[in-house]
N, C-alpha and C. Protein backbone atom coordinates (compact mmCIF):
# COMPACT_ATOMS: atom_id res chain seq x y z
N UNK A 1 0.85 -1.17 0.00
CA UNK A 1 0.00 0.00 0.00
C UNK A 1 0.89 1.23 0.00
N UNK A 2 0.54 1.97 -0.66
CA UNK A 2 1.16 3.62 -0.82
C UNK A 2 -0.09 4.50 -1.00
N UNK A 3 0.27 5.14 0.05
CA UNK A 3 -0.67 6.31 0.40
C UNK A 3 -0.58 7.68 0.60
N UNK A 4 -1.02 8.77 0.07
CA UNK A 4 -0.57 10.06 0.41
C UNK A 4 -1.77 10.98 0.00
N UNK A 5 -1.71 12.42 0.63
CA UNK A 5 -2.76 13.08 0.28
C UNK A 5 -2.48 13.91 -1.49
N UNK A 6 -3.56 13.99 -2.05
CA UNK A 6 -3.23 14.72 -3.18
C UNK A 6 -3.64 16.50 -3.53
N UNK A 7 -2.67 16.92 -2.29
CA UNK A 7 -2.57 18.35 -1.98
C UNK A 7 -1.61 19.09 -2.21
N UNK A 8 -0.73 18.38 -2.79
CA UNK A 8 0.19 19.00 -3.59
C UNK A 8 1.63 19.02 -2.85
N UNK A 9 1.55 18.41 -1.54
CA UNK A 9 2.14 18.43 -0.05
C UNK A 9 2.74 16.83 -0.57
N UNK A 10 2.36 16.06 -0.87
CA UNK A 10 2.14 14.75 -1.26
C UNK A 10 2.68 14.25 0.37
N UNK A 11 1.67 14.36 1.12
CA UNK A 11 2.15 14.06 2.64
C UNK A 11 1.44 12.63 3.00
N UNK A 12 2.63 11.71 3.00
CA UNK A 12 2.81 10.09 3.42
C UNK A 12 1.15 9.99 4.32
N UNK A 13 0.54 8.27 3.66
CA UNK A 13 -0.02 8.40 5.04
C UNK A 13 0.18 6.65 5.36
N UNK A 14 -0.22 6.50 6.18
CA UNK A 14 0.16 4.73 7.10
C UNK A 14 -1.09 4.26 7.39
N UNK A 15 -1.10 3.13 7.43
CA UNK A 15 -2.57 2.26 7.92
C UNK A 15 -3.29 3.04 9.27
N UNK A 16 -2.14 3.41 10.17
CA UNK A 16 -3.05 4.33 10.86
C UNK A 16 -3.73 5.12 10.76
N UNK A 17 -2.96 6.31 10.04
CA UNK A 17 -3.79 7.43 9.72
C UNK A 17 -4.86 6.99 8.35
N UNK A 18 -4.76 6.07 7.90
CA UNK A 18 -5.80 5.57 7.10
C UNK A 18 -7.52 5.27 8.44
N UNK A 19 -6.88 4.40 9.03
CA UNK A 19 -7.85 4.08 9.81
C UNK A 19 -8.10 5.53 10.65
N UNK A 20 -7.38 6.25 11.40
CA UNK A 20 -8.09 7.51 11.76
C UNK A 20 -9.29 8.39 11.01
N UNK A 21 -9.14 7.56 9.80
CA UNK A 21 -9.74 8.08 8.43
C UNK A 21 -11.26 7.46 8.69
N UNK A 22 -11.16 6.62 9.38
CA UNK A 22 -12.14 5.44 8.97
C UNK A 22 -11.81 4.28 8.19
N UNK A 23 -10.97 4.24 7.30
CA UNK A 23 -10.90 3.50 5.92
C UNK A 23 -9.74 2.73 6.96
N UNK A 24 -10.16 1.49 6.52
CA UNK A 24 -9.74 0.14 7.36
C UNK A 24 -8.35 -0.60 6.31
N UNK A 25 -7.52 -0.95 6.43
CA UNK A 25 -6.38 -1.32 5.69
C UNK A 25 -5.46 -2.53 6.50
N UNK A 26 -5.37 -3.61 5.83
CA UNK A 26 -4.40 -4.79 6.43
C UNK A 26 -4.17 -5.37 5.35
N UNK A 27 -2.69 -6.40 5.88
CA UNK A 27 -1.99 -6.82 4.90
C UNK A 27 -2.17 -8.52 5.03
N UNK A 28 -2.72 -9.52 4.17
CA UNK A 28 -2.78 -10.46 4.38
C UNK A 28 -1.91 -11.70 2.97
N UNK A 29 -1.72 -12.85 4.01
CA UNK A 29 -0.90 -13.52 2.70
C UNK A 29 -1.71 -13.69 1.60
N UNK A 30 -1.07 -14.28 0.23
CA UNK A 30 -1.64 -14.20 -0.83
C UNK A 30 -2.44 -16.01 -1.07
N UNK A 31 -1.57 -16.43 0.05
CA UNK A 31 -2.09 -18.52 -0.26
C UNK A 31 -3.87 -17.93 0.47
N UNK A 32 -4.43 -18.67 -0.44
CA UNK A 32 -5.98 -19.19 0.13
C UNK A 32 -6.54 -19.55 0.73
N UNK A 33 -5.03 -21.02 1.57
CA UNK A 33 -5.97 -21.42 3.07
C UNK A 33 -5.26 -20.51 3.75
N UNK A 34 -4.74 -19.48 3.39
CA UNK A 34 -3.92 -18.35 4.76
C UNK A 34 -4.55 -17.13 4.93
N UNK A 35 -5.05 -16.80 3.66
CA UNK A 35 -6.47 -15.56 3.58
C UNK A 35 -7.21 -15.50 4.00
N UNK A 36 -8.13 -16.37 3.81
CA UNK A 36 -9.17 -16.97 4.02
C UNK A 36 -9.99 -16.77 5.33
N UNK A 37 -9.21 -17.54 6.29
CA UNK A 37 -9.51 -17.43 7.79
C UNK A 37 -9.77 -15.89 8.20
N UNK A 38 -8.59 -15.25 7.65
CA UNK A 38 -8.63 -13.43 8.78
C UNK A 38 -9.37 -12.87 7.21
N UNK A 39 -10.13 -13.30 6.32
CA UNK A 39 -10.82 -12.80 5.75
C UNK A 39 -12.35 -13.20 6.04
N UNK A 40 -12.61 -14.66 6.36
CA UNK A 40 -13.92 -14.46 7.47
C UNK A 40 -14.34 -14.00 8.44
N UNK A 41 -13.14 -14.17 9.29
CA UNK A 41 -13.23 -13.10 10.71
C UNK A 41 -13.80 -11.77 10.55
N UNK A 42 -13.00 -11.04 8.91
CA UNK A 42 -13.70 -9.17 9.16
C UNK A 42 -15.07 -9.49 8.39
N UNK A 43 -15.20 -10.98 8.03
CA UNK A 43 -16.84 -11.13 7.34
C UNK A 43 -17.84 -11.20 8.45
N UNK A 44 -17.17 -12.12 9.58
CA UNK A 44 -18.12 -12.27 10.50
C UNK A 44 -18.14 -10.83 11.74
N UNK A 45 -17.19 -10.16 11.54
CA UNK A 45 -16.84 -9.27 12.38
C UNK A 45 -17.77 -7.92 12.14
N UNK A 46 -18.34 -7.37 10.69
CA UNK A 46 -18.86 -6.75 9.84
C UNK A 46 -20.37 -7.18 9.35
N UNK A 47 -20.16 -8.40 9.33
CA UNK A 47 -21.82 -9.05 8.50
C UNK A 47 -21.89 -9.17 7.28
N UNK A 48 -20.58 -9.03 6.83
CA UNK A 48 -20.30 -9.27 4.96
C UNK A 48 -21.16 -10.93 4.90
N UNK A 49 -21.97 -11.42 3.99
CA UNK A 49 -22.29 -12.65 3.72
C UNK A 49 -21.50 -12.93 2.25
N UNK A 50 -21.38 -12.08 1.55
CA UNK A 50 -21.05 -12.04 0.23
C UNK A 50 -19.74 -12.36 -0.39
N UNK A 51 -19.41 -13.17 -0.86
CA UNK A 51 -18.02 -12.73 -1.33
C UNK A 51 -17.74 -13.30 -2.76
N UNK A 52 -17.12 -12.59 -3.41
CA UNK A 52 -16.63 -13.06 -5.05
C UNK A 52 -14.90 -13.00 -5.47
N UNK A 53 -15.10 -12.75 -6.66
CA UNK A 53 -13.78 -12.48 -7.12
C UNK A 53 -14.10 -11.70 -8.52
N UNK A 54 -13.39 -10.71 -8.24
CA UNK A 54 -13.94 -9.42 -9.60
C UNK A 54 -12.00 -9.44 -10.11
N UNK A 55 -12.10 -9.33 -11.60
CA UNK A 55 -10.66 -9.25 -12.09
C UNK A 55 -11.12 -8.03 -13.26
N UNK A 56 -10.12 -7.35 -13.43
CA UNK A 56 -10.05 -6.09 -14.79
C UNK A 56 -8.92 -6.48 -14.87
N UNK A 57 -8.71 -6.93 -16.71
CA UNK A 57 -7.30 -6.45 -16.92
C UNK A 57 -7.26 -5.97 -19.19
N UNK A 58 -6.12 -5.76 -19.78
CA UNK A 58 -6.42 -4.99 -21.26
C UNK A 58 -7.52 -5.99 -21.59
N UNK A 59 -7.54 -7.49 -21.33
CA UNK A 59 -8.34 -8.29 -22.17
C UNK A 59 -10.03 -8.29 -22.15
N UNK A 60 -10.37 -7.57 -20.92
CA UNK A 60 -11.47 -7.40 -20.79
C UNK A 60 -12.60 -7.07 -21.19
N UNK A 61 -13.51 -7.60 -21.83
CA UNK A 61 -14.07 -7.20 -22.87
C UNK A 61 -15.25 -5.29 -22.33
N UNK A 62 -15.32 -3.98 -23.04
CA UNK A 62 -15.63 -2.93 -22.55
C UNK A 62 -14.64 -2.49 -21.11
N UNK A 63 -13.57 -2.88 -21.03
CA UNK A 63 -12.66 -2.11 -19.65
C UNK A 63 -12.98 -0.71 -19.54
N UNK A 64 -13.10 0.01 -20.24
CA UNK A 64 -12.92 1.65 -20.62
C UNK A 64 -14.37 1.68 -20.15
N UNK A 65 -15.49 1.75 -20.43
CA UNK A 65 -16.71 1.59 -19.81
C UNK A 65 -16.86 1.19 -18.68
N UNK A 66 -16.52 -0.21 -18.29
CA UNK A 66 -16.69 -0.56 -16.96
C UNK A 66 -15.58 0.35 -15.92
N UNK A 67 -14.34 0.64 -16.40
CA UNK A 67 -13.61 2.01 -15.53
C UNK A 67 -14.47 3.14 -15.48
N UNK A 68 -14.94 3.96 -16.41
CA UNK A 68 -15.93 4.66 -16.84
C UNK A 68 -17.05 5.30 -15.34
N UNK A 69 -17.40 4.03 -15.23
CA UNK A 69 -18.48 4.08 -13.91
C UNK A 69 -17.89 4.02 -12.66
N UNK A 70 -16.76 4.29 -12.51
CA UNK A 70 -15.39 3.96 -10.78
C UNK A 70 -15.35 5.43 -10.98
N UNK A 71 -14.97 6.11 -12.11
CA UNK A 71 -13.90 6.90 -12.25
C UNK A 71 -14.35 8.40 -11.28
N UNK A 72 -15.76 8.26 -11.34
CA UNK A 72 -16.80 9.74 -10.79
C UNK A 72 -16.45 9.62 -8.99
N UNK A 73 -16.61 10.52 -9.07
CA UNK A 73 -16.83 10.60 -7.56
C UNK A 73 -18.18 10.13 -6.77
N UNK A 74 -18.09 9.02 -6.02
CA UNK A 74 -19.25 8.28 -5.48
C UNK A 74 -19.19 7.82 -4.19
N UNK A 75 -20.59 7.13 -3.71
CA UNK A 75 -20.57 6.47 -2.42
C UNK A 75 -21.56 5.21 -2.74
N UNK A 76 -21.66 4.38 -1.59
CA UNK A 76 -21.88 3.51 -2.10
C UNK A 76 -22.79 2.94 -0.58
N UNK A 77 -23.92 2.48 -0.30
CA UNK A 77 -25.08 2.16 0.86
C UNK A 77 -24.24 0.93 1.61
N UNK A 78 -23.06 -0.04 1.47
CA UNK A 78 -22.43 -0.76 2.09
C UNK A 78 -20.51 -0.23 1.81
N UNK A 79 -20.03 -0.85 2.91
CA UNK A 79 -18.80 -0.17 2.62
C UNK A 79 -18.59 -1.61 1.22
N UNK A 80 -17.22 -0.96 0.86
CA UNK A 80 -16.63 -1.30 -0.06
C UNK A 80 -15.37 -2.39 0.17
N UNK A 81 -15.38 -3.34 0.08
CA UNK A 81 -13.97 -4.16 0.87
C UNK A 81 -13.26 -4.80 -0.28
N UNK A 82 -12.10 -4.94 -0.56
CA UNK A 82 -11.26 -5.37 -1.79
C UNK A 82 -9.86 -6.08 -0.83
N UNK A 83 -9.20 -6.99 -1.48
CA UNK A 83 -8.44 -8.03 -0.80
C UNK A 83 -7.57 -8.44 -2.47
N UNK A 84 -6.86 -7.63 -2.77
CA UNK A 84 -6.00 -7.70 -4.22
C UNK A 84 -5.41 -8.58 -4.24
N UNK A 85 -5.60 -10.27 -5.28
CA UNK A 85 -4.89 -11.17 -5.13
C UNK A 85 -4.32 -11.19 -6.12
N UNK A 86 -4.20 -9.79 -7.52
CA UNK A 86 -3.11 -9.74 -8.40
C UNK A 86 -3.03 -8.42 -8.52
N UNK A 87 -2.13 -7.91 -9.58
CA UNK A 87 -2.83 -6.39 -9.80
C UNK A 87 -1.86 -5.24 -9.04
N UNK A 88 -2.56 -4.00 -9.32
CA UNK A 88 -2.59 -3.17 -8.27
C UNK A 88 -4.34 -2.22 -8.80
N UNK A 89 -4.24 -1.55 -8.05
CA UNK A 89 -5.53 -0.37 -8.34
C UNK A 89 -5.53 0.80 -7.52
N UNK A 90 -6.29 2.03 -7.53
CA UNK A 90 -6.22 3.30 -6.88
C UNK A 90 -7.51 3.34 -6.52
N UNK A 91 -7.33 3.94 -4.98
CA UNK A 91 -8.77 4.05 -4.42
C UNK A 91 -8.20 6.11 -4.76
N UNK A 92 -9.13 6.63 -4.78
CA UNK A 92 -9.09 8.39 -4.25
C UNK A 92 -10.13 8.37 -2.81
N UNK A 93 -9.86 8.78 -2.50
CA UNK A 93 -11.00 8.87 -0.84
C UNK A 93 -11.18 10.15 -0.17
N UNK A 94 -12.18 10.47 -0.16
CA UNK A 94 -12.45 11.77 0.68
C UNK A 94 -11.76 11.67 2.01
N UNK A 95 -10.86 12.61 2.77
CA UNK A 95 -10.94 12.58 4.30
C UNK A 95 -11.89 13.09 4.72
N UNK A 96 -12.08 13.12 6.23
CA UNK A 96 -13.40 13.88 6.76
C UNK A 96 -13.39 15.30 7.01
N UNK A 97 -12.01 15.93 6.05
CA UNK A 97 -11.84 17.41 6.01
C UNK A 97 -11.88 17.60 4.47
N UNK A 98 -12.37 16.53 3.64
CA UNK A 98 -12.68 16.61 2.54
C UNK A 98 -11.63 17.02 1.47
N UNK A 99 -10.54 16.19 1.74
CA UNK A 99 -9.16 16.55 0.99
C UNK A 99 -9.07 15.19 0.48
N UNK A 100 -8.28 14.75 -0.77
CA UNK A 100 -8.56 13.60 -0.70
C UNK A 100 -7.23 12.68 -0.83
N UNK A 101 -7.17 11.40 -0.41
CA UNK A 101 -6.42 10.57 -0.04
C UNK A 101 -6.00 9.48 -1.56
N UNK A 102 -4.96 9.80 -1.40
CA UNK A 102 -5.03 8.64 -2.69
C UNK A 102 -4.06 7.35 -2.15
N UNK A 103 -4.84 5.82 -2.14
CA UNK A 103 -4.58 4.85 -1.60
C UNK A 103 -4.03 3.69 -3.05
N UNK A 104 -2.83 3.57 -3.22
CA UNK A 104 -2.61 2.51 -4.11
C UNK A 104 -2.85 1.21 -3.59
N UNK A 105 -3.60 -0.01 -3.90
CA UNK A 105 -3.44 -0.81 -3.14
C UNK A 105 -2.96 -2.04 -4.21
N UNK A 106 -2.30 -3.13 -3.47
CA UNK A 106 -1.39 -3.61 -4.18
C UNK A 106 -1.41 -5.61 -4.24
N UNK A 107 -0.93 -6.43 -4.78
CA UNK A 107 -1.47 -7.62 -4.25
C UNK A 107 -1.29 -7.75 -2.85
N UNK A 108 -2.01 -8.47 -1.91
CA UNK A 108 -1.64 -9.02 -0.47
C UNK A 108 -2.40 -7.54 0.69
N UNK A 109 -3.10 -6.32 -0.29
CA UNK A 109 -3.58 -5.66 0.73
C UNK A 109 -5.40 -6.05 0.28
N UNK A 110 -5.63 -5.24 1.70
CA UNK A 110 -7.27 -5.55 1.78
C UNK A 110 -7.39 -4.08 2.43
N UNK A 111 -8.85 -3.43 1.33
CA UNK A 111 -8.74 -2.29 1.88
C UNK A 111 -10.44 -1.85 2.38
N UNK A 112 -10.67 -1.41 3.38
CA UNK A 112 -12.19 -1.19 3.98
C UNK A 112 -12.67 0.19 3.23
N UNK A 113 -13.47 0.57 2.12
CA UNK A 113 -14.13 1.93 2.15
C UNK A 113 -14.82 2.07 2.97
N UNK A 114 -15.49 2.74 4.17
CA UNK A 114 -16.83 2.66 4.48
C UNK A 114 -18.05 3.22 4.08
N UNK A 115 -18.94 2.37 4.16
CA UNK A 115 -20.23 3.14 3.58
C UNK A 115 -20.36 5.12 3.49
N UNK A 116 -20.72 4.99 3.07
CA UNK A 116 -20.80 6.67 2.53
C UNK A 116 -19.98 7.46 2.36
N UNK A 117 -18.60 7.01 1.77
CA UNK A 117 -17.46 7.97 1.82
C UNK A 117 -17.46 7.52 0.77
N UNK A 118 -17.31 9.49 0.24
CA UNK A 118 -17.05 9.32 -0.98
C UNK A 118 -15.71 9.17 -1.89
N UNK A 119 -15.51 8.25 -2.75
CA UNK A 119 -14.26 8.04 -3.26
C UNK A 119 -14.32 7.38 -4.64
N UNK A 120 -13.41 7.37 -5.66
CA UNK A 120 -13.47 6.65 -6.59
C UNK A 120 -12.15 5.68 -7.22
N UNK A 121 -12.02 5.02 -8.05
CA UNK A 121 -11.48 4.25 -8.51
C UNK A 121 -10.71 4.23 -10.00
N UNK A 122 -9.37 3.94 -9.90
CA UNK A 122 -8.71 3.68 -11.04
C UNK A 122 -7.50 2.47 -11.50
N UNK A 123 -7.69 2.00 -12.24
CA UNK A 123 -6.25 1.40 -12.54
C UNK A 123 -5.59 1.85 -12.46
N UNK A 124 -4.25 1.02 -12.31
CA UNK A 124 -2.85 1.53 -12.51
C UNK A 124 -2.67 1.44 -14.09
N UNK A 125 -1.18 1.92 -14.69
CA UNK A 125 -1.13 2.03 -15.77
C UNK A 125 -1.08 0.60 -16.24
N UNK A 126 -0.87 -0.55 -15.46
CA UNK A 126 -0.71 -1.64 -15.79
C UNK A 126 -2.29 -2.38 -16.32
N UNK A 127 -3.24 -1.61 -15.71
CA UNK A 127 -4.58 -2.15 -16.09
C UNK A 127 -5.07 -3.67 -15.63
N UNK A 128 -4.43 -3.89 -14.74
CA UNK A 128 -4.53 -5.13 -14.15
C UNK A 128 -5.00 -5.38 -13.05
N UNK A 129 -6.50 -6.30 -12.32
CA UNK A 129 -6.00 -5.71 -10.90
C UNK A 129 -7.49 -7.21 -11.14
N UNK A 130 -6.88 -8.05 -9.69
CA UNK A 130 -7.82 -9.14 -9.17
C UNK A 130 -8.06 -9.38 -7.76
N UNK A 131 -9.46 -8.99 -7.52
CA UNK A 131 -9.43 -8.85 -5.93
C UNK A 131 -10.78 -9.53 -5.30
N UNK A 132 -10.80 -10.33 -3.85
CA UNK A 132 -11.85 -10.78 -3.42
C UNK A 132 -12.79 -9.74 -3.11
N UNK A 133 -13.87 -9.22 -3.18
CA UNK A 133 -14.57 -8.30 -2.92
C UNK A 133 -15.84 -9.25 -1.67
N UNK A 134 -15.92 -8.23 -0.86
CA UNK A 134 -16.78 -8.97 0.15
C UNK A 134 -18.14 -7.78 0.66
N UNK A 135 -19.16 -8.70 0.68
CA UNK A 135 -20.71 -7.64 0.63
C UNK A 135 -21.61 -8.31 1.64
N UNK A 136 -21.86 -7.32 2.16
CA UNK A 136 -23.09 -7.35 3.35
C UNK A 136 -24.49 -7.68 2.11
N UNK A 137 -24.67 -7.23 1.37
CA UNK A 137 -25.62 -7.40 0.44
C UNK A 137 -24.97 -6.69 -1.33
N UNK A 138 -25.51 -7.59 -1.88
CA UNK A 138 -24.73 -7.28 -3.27
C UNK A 138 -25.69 -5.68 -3.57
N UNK A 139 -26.67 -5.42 -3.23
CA UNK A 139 -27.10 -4.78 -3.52
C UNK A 139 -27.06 -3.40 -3.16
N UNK A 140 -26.37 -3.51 -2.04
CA UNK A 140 -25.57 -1.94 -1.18
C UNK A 140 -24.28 -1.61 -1.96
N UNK A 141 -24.59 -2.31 -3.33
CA UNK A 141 -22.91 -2.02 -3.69
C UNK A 141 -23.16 -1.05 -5.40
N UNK A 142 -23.90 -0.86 -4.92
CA UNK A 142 -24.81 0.49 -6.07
C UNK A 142 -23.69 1.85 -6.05
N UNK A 143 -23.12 2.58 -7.41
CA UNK A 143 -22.90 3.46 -6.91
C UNK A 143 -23.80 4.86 -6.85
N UNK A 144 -23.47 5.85 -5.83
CA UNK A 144 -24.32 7.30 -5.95
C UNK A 144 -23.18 8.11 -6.12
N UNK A 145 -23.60 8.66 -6.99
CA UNK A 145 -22.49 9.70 -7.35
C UNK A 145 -22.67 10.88 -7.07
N UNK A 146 -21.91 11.55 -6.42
CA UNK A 146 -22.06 12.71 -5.57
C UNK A 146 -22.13 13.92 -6.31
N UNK A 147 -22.15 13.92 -7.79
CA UNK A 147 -22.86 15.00 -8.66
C UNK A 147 -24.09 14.89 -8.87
N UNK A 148 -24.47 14.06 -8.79
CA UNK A 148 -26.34 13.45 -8.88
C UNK A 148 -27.11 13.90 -7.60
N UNK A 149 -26.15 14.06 -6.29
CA UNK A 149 -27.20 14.53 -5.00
C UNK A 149 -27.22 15.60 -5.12
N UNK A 150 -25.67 16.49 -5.52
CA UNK A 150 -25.56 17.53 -4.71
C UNK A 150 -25.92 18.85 -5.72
């Protein structure tokens, strides 16, 4: 994970000050029966029932479209949880002083959005990125885009 604000300061930030954030961040191995376990725990810990495996990479058939809909600034009625088992990808994240955080996350991290913070999403230049995604309900995973409320 590499993290910093994008204020021009480009000032470092750490899982802590992530989590001071709210936004939840740990590093877990990449084997399956080693994931797995401390990835049910924040299921059962949270109430996630859901879990998949979402991959983007050039071969994808519409990538540019399906990026398309990350790229806005949004929130989303359940938090957002990602667990990168290839890849990398960019979260942007509002802080709660409304500056925003830009979180690379990388294989072997798992990163918490929480519900209603607004933030959006990008590839890296590599365009690659495969991650367990885990949902309290698939259906809290709608985005609202914060030009549409406000």
């Amino acid at each position: 994970m590499k993290a910093h604000f994008l204020d021009g300061q480009d000032t470092l930030l750490t899982a802590s000050d992530l989590a001071a954030q709210g936004v939840y961040f740990q590093q877990l191995p990449l084997d399956p029966e080693r994931y797995q376990g401390p990835l049910d725990e924040v299921k059962a810990d949270n109430g996630y029932i859901e879990q998949d495996i979402v991959a983007l990479d050039p071969h994808t058939p519409n990538l540019e479209a399906i990026c398309a809909k990350f790229i806005d600034e949004h929130t989303h009625d359940d938090d957002e949880v990602r667990f990168v088992l290839e890849g990398a990808g960019i979260f942007d994240i509002r802080s709660t002083d409304d500056r925003w955080m830009r979180v690379q996350v990388d294989a072997g991290d798992l990163i918490v959005v929480p519900k209603g913070r607004n933030h959006r999403f990008l590839l890296t230049e590599a365009r690659s990125i495969r991650c367990v995604r885990l949902f309290k309900d698939a259906a809290g995973w709608v985005p609202i885009y914060r030009h549409a409320g406000a």
